[in-house]
N, C-alpha and C. Protein backbone atom coordinates (compact mmCIF):
# COMPACT_ATOMS: atom_id res chain seq x y z
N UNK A 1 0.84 -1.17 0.00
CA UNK A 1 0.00 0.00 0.00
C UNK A 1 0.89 1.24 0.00
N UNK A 2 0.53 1.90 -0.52
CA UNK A 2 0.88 3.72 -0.76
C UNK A 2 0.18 4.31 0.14
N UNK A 3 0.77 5.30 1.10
CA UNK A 3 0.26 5.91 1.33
C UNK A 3 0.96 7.96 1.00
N UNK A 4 -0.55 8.41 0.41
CA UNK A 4 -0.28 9.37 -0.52
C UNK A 4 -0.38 11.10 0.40
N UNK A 5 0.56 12.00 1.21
CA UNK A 5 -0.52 12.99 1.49
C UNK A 5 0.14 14.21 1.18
N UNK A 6 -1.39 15.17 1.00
CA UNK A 6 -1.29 16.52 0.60
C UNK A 6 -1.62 17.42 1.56
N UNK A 7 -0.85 18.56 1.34
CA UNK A 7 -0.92 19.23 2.47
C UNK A 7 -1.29 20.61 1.39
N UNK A 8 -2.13 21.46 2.53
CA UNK A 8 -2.90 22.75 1.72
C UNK A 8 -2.27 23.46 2.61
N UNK A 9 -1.77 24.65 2.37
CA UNK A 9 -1.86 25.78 3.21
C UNK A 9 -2.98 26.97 2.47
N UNK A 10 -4.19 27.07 3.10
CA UNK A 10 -5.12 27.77 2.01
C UNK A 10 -5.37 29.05 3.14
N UNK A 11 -5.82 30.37 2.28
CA UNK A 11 -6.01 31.64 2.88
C UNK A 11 -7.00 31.68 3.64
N UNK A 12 -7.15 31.91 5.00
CA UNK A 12 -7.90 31.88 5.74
C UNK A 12 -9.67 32.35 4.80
N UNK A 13 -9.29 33.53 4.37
CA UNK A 13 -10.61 34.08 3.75
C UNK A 13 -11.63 33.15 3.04
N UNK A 14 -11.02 31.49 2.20
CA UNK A 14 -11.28 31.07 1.34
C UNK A 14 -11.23 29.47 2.02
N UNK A 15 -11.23 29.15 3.34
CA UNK A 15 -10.83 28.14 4.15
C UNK A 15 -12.09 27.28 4.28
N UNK A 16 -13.21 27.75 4.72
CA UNK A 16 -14.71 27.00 4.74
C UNK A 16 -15.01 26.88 3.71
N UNK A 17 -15.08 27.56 2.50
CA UNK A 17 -15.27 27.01 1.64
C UNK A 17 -14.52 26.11 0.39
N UNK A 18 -13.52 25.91 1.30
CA UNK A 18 -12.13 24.62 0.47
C UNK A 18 -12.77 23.34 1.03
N UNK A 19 -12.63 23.72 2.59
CA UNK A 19 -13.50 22.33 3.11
C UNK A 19 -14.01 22.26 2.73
N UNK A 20 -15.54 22.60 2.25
CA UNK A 20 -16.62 22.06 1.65
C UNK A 20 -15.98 21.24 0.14
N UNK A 21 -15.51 21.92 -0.33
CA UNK A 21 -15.15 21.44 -1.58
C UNK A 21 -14.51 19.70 -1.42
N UNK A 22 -13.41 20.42 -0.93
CA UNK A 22 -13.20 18.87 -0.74
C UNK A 22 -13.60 17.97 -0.15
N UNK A 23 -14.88 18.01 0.75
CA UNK A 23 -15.71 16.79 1.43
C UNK A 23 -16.39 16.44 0.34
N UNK A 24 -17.14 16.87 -0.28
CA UNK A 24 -18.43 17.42 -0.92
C UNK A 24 -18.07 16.88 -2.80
N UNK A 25 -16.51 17.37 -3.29
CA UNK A 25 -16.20 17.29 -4.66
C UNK A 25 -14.85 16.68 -4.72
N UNK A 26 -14.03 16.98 -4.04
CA UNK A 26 -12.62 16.88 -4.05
C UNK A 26 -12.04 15.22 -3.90
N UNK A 27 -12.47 14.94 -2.77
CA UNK A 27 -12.10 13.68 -2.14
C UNK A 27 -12.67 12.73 -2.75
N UNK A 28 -13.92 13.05 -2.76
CA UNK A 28 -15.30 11.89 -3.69
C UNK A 28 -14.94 11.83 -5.24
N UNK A 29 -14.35 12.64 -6.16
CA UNK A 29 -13.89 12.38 -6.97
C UNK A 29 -12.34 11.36 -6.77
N UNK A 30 -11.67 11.61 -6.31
CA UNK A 30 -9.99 10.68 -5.76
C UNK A 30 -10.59 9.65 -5.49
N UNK A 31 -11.59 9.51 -4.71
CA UNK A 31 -11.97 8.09 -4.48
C UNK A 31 -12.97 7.05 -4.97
N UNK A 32 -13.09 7.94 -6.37
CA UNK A 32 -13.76 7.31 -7.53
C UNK A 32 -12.86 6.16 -8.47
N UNK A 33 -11.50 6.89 -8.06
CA UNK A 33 -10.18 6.82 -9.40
C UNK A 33 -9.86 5.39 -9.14
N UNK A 34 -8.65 4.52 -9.74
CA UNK A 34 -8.57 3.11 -9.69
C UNK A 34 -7.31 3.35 -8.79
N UNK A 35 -7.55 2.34 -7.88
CA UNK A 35 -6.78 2.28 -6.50
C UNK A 35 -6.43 2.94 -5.80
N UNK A 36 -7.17 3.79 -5.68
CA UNK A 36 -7.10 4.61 -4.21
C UNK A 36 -8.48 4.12 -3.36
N UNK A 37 -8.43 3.89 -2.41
CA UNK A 37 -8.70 2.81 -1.43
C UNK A 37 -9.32 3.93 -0.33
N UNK A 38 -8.92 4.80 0.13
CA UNK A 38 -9.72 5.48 1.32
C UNK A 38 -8.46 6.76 1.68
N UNK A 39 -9.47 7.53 2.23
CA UNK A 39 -8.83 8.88 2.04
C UNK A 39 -9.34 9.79 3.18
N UNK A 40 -8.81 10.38 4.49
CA UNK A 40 -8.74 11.18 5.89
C UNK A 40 -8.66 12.51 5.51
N UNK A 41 -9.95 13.41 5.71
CA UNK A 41 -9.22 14.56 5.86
C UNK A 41 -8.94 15.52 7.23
N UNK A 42 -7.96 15.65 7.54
CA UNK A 42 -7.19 16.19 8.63
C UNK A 42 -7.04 17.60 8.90
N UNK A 43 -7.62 18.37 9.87
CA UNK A 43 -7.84 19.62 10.07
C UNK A 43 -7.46 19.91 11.56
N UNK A 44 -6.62 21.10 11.17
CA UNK A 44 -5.75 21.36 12.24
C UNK A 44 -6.29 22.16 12.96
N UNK A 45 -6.36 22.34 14.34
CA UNK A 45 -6.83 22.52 15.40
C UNK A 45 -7.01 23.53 15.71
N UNK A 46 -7.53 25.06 16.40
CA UNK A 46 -6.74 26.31 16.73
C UNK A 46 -6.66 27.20 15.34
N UNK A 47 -5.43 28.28 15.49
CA UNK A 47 -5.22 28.97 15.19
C UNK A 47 -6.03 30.55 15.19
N UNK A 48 -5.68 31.40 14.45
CA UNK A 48 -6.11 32.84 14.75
C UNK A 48 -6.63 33.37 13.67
N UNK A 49 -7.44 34.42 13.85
CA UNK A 49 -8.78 34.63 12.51
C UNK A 49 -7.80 35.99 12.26
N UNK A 50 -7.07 36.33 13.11
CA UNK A 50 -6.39 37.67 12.22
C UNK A 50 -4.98 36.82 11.26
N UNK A 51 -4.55 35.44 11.10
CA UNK A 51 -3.85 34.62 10.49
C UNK A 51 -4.24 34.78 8.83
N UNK A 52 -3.07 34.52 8.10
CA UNK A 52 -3.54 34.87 6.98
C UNK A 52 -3.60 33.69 6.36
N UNK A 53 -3.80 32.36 7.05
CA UNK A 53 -3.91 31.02 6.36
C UNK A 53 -4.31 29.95 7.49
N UNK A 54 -4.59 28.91 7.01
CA UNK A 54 -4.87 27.67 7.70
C UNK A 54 -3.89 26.32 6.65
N UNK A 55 -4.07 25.84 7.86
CA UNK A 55 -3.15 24.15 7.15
C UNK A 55 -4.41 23.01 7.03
N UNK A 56 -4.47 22.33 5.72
CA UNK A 56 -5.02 21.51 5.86
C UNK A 56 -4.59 20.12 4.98
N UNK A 57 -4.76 18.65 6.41
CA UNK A 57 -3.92 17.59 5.30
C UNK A 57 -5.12 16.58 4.50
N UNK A 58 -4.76 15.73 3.76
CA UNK A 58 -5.71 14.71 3.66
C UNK A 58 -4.45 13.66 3.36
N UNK A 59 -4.91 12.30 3.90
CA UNK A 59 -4.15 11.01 3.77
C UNK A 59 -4.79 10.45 3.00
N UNK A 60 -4.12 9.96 1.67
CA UNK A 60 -5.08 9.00 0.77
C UNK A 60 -4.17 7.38 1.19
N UNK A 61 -4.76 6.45 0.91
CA UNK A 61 -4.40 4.80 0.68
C UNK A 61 -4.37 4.63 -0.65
N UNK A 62 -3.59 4.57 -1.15
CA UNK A 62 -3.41 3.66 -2.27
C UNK A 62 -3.32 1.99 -3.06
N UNK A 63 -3.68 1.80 -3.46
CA UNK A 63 -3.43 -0.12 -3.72
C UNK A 63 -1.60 -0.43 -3.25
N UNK A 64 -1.15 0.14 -4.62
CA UNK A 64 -0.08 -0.14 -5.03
C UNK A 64 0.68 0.91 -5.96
N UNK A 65 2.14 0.58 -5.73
CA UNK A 65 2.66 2.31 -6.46
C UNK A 65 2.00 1.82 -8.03
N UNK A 66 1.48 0.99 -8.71
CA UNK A 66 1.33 1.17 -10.17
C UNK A 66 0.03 2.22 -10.27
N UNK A 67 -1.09 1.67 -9.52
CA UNK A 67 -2.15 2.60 -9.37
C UNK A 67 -1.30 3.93 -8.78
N UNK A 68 -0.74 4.16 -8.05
CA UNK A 68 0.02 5.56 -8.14
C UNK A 68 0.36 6.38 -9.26
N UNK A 69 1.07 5.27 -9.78
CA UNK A 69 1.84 5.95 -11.69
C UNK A 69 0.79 6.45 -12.46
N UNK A 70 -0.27 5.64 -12.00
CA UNK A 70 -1.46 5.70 -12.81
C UNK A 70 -1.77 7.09 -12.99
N UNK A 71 -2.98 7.12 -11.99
CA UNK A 71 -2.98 8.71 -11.03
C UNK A 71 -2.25 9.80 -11.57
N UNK A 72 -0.65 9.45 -11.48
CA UNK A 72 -0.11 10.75 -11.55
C UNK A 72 0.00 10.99 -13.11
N UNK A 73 -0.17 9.97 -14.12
CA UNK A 73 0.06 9.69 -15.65
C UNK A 73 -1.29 10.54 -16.21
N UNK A 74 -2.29 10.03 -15.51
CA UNK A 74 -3.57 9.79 -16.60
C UNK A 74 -4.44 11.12 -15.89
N UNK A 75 -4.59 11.32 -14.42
CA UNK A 75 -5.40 12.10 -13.69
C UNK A 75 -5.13 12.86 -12.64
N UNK A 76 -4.23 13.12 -12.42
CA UNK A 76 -3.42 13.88 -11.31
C UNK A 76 -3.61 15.66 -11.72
N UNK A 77 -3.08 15.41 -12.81
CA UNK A 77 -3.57 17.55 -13.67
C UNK A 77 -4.93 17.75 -13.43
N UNK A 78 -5.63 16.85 -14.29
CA UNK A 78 -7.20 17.13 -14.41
C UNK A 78 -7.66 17.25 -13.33
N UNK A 79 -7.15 16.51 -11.92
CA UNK A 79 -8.06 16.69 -10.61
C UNK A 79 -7.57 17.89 -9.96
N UNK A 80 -6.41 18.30 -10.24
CA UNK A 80 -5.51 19.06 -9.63
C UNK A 80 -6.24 20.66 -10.60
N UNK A 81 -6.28 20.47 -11.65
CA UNK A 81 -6.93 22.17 -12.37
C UNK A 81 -8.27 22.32 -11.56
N UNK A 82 -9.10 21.33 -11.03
CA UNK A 82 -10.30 21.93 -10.59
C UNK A 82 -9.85 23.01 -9.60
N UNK A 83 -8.80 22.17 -8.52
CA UNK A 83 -9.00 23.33 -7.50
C UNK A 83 -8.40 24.49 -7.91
N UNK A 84 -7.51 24.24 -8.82
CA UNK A 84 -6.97 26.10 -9.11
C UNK A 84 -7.84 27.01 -9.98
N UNK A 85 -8.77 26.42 -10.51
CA UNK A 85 -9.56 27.23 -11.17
C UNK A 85 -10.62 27.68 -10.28
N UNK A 86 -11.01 26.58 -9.00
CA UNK A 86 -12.19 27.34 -8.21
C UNK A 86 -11.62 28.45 -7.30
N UNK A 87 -10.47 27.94 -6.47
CA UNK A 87 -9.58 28.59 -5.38
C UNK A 87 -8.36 29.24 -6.49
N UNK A 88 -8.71 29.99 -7.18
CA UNK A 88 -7.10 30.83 -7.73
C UNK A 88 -6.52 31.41 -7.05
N UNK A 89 -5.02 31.02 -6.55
CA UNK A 89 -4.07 31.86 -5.50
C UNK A 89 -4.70 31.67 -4.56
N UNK A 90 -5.42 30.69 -3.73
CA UNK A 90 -6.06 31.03 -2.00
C UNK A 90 -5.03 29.58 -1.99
N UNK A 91 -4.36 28.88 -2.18
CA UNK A 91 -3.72 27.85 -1.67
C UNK A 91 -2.58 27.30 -2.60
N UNK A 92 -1.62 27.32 -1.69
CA UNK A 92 -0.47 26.09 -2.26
C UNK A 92 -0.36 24.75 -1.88
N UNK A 93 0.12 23.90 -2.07
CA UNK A 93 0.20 22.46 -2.07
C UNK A 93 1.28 21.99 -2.24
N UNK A 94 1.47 20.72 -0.99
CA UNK A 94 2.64 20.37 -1.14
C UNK A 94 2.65 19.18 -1.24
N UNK A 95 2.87 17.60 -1.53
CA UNK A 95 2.73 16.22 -1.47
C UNK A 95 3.85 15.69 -1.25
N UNK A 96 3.42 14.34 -0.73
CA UNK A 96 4.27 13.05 -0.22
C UNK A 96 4.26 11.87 -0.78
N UNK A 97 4.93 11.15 -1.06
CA UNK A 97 5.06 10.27 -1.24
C UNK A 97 5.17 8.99 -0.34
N UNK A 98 4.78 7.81 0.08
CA UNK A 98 5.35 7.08 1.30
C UNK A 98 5.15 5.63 0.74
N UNK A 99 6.30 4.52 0.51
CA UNK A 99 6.01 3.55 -0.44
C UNK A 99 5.95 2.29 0.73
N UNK A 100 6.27 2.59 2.16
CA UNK A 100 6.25 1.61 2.79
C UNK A 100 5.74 1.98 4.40
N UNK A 101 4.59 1.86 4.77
CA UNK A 101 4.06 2.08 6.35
C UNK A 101 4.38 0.48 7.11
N UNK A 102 4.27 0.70 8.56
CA UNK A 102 4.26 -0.62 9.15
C UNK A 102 3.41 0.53 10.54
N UNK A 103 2.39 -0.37 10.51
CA UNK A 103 1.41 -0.01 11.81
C UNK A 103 1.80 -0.91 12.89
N UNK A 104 1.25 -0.08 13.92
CA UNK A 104 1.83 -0.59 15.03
C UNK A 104 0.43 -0.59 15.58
N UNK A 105 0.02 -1.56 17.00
CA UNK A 105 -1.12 -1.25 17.62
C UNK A 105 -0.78 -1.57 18.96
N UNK A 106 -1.51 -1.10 19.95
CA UNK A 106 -1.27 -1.18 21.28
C UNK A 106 -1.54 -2.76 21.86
N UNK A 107 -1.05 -3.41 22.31
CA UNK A 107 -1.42 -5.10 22.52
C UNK A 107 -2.51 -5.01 23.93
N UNK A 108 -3.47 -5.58 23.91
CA UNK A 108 -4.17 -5.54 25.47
C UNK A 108 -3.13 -5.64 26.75
């Protein structure tokens, strides 16, 4: 498994309505695509309304890095122009790559 994540730093002004987007359009499209498996979105806690941004992550699962190649070959632009055409300049983006996790769990 892949695990895939993006990180937003988006302008506070334009922040509720990114979330929406991506609950609502963003994510539900990614997790339409072939092998991506399930997808967290992660919202950071705090911060200050006179701030001129917020952080926001999402963790996707992936199958396998081929469905990765895939993604980034065939549909990675096309999913990626929506948000710059809705949000122009309210966010940058940064991604990860991670080709190998090992979970750990607490034993009783």
């Amino acid at each position: 498994m892949v695990t895939y994540l993006i990180h937003y730093t988006v302008q506070y002004a334009a922040h509720d309505l990114f979330i929406e987007w991506l609950k609502t359009e963003h994510i539900p499209e990614i997790l339409s695509l072939p092998g991506f498996m399930k997808a967290e979105l992660c919202l950071r806690k705090g911060g200050s309304m006179t701030s001129s941004s917020k952080e926001v992550g999402i963790i996707c699962y992936i199958k396998d890095e081929d469905s990765l190649k895939t993604y980034i070959s065939d549909h990675a632009m096309k999913v990626r122009e929506k948000g710059l055409e809705k949000f122009p300049g309210q966010y940058s983006t940064q991604r990860d790559v991670w080709l190998e996790t090992y979970t750990f769990e607490r034993q009783p």
